[in-house]
PDB file of N, CA and C in Angstrom:
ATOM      1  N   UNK A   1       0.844  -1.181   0.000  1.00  0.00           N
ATOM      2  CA  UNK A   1       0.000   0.000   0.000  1.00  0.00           C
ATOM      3  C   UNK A   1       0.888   1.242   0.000  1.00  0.00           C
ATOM      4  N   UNK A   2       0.417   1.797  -0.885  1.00  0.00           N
ATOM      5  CA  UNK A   2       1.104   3.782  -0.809  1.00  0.00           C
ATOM      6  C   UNK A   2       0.044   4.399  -0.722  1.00  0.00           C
ATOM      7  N   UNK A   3       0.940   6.025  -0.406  1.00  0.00           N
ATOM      8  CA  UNK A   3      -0.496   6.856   0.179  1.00  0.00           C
ATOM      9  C   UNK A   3       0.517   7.925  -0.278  1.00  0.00           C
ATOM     10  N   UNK A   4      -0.635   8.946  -0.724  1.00  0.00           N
ATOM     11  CA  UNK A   4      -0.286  10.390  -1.490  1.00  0.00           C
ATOM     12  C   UNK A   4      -1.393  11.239  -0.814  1.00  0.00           C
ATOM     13  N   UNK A   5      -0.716  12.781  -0.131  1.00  0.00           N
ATOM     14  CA  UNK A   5      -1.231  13.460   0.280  1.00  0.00           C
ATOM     15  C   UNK A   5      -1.550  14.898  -0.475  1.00  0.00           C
ATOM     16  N   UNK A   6      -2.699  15.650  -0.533  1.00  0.00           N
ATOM     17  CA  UNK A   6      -2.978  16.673  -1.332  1.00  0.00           C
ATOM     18  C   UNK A   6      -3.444  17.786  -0.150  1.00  0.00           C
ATOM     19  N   UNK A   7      -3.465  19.134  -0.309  1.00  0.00           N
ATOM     20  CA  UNK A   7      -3.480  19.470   0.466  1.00  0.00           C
ATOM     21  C   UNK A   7      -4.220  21.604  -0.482  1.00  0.00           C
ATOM     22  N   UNK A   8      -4.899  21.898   0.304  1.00  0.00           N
ATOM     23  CA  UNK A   8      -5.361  22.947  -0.396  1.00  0.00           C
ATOM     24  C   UNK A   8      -5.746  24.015   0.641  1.00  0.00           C
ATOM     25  N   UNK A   9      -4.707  25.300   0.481  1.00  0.00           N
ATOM     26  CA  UNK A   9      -5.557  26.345   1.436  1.00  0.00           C
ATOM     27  C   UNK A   9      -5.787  27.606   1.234  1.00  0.00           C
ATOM     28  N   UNK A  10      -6.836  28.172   1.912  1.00  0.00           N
ATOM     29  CA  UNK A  10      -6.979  29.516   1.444  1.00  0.00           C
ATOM     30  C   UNK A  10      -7.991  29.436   0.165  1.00  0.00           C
ATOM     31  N   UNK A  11      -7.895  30.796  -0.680  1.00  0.00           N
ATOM     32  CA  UNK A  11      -8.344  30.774  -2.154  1.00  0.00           C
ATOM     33  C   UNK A  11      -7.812  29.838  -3.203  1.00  0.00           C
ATOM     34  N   UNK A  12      -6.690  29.253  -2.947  1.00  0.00           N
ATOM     35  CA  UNK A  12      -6.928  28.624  -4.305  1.00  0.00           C
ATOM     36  C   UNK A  12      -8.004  27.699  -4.385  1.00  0.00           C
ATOM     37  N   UNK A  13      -7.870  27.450  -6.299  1.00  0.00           N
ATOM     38  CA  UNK A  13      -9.230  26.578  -6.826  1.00  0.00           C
ATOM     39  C   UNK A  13      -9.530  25.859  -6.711  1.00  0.00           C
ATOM     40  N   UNK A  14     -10.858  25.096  -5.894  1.00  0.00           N
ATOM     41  CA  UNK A  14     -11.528  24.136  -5.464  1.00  0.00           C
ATOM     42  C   UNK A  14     -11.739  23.371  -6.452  1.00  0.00           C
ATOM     43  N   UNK A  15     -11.585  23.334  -7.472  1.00  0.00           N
ATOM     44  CA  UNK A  15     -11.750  22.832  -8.790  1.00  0.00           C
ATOM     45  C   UNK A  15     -10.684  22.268  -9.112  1.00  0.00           C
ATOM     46  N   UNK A  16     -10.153  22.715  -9.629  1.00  0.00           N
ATOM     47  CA  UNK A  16      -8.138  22.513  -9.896  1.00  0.00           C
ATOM     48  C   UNK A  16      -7.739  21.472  -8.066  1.00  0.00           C
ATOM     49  N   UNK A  17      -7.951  21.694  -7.407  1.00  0.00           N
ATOM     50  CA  UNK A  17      -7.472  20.907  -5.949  1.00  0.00           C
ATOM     51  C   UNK A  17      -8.312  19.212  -6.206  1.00  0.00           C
ATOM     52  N   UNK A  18      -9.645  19.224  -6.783  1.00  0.00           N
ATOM     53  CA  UNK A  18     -10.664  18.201  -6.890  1.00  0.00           C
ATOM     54  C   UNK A  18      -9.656  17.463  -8.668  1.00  0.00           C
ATOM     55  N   UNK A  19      -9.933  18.383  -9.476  1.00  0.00           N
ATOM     56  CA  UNK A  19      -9.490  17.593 -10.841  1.00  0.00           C
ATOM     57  C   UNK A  19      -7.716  17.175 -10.367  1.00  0.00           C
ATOM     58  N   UNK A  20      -6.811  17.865  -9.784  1.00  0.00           N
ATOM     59  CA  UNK A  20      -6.031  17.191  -9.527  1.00  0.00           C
ATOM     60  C   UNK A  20      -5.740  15.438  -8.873  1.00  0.00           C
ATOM     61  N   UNK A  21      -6.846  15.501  -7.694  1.00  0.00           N
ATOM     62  CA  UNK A  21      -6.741  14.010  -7.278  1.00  0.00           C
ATOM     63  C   UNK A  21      -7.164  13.374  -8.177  1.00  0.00           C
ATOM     64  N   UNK A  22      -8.521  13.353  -8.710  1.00  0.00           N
ATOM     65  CA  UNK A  22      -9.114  12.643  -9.655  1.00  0.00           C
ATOM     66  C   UNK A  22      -8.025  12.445 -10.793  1.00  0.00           C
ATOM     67  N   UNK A  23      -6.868  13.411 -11.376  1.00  0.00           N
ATOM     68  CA  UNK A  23      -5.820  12.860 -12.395  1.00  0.00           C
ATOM     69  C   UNK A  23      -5.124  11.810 -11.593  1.00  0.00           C
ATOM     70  N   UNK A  24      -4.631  12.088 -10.158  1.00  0.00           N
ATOM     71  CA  UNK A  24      -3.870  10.819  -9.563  1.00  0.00           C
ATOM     72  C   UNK A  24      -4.672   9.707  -9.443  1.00  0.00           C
ATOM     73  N   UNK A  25      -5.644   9.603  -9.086  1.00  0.00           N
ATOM     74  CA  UNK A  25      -6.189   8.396  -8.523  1.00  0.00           C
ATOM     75  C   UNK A  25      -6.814   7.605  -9.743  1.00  0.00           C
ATOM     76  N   UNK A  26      -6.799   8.149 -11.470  1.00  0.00           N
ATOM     77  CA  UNK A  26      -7.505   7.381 -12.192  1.00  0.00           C
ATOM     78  C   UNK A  26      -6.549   6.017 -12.642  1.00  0.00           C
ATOM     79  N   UNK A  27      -5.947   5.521 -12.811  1.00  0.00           N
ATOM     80  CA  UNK A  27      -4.871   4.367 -12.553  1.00  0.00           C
ATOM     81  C   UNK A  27      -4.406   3.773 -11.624  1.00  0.00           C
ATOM     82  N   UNK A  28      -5.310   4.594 -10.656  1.00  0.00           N
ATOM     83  CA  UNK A  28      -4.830   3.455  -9.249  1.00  0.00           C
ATOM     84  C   UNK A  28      -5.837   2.945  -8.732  1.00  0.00           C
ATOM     85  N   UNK A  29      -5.408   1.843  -8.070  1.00  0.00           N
ATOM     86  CA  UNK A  29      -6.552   1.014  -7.110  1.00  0.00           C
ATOM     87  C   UNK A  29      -6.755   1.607  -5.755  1.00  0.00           C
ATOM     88  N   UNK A  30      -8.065   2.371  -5.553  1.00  0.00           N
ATOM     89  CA  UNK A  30      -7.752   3.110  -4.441  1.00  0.00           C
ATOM     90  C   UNK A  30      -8.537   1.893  -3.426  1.00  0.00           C
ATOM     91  N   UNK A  31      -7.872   2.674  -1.945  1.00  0.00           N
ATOM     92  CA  UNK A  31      -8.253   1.568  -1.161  1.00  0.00           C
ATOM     93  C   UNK A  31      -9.303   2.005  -0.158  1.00  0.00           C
ATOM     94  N   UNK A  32      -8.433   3.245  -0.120  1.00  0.00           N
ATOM     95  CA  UNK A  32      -9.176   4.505   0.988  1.00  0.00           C
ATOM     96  C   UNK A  32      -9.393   6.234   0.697  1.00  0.00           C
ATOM     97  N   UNK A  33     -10.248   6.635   1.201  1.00  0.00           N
ATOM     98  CA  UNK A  33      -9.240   8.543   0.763  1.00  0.00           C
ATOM     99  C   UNK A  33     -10.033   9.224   2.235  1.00  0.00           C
ATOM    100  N   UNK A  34      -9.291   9.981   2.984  1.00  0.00           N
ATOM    101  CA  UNK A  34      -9.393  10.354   4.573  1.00  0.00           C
ATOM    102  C   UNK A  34      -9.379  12.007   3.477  1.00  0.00           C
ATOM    103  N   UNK A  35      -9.840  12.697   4.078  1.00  0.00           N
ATOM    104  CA  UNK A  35     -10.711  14.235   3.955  1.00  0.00           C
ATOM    105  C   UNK A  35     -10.633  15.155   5.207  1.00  0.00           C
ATOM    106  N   UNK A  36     -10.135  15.714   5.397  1.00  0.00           N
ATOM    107  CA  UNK A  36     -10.237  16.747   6.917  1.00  0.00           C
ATOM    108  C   UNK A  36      -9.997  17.840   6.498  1.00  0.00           C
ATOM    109  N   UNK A  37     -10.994  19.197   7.295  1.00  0.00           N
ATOM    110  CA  UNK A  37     -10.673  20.647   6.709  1.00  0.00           C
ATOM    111  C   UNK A  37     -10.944  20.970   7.971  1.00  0.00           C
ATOM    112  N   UNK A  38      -9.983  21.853   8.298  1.00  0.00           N
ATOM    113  CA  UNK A  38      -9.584  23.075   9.381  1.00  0.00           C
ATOM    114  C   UNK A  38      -9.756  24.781   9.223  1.00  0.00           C
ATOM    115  N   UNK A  39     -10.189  25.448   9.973  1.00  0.00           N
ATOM    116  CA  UNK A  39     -10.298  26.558   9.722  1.00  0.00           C
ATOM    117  C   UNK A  39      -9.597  27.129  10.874  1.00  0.00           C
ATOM    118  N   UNK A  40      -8.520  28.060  10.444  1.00  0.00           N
ATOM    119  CA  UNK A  40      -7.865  29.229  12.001  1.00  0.00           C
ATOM    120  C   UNK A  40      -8.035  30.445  11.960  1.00  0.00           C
ATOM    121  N   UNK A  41      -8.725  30.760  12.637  1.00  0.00           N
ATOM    122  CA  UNK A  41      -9.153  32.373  13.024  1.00  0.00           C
ATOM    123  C   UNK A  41      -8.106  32.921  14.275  1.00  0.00           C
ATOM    124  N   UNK A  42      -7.611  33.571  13.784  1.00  0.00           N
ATOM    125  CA  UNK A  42      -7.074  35.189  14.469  1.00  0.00           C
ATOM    126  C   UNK A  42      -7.503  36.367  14.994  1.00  0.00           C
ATOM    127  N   UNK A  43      -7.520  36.834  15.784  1.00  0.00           N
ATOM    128  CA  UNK A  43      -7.981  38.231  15.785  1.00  0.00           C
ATOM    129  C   UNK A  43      -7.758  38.790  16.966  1.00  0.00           C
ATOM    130  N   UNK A  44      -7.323  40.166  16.378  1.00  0.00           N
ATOM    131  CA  UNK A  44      -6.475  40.714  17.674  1.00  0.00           C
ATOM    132  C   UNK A  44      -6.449  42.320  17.394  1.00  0.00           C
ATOM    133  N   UNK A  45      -6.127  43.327  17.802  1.00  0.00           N
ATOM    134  CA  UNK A  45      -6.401  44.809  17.691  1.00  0.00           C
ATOM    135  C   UNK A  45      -5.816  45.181  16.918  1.00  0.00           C
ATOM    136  N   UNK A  46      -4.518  44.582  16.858  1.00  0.00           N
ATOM    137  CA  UNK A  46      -3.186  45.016  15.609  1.00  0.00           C
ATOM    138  C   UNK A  46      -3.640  44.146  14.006  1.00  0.00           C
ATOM    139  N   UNK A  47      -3.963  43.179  14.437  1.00  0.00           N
ATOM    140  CA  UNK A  47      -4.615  42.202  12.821  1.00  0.00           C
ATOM    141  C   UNK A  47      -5.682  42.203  12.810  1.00  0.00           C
ATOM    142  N   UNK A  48      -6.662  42.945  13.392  1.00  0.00           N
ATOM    143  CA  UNK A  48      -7.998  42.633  12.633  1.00  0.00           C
ATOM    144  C   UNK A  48      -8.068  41.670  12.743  1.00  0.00           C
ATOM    145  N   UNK A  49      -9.646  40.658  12.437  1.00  0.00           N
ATOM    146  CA  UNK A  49     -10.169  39.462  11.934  1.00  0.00           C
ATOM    147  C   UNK A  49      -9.286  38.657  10.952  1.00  0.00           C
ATOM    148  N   UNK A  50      -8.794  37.748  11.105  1.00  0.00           N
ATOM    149  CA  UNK A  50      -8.230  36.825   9.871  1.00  0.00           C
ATOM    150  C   UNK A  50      -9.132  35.274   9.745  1.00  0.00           C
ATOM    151  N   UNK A  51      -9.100  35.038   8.908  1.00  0.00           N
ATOM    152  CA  UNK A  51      -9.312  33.408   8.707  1.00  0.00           C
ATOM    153  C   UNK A  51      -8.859  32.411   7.686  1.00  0.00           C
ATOM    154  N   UNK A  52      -8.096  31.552   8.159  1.00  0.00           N
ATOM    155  CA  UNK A  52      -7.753  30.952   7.149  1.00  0.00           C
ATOM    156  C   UNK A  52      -8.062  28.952   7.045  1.00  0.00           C
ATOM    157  N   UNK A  53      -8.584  28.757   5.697  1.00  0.00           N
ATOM    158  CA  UNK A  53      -9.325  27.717   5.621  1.00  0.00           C
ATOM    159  C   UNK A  53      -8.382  26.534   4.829  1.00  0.00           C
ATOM    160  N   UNK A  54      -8.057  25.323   5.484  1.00  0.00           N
ATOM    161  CA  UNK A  54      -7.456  24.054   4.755  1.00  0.00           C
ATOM    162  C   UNK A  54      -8.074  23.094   4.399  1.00  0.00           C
ATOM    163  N   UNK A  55      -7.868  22.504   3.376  1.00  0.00           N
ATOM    164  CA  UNK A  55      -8.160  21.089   3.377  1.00  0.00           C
ATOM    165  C   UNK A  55      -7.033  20.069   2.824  1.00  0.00           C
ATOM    166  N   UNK A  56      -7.314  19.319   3.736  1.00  0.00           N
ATOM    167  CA  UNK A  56      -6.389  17.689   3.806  1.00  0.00           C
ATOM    168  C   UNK A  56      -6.621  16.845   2.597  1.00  0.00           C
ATOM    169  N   UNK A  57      -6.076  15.757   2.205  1.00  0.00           N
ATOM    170  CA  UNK A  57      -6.922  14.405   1.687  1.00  0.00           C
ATOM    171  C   UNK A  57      -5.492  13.595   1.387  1.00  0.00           C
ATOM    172  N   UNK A  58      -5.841  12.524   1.969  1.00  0.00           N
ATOM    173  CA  UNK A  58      -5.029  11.467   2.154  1.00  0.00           C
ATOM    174  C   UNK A  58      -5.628  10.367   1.286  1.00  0.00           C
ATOM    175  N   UNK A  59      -4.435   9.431   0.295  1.00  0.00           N
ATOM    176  CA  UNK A  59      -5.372   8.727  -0.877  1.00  0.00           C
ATOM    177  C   UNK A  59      -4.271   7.579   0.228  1.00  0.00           C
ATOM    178  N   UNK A  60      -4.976   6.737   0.101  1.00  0.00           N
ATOM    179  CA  UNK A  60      -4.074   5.109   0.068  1.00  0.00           C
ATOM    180  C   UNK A  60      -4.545   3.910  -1.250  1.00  0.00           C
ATOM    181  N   UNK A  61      -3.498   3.869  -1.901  1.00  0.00           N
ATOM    182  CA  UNK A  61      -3.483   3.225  -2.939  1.00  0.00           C
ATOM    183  C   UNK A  61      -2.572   2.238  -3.287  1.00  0.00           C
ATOM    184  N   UNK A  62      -2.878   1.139  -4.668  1.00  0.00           N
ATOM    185  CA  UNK A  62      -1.998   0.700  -4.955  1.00  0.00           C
ATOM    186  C   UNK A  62      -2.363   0.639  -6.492  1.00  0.00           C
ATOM    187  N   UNK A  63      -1.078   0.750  -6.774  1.00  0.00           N
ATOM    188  CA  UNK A  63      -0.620   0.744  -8.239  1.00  0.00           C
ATOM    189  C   UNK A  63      -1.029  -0.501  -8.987  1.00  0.00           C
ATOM    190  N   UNK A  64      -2.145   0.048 -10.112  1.00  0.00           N
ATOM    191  CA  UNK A  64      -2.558  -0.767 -11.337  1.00  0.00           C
ATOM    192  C   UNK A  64      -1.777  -1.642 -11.706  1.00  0.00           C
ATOM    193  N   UNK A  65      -1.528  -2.732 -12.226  1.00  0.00           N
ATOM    194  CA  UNK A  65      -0.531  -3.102 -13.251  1.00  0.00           C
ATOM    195  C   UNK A  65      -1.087  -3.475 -14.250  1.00  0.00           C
TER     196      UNK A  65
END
């Protein structure tokens, strides 16, 4: 078993982050895929409000032959 991690935060494209796995995972035998998204908020007198949003995804796979 191998495992490839993807990882997306902030603004970039939710689209482009999704069609990327889907290019890895179409030749492989997937076994599993784990998903977790985090959000961290800041805020303080000198920074203002911040927030910033991740997402995880963990593939476990094995290679087609």
């Amino acid at each position: 078993m191998k495992v490839k991690t993807f990882n997306r935060i902030g603004n970039e494209d939710k689209q482009d982050f999704e069609n990327q796995i889907n290019r890895f995972i179409k030749n492989k035998e997937v076994i599993d895929i784990k998903y977790q998204t985090a959000l961290a908020i800041a805020a303080s007198d000198q920074m203002g409000s911040t927030g910033e949003f991740e997402e995880n995804v963990l593939v476990m796979y094995e290679e087609d032959n």
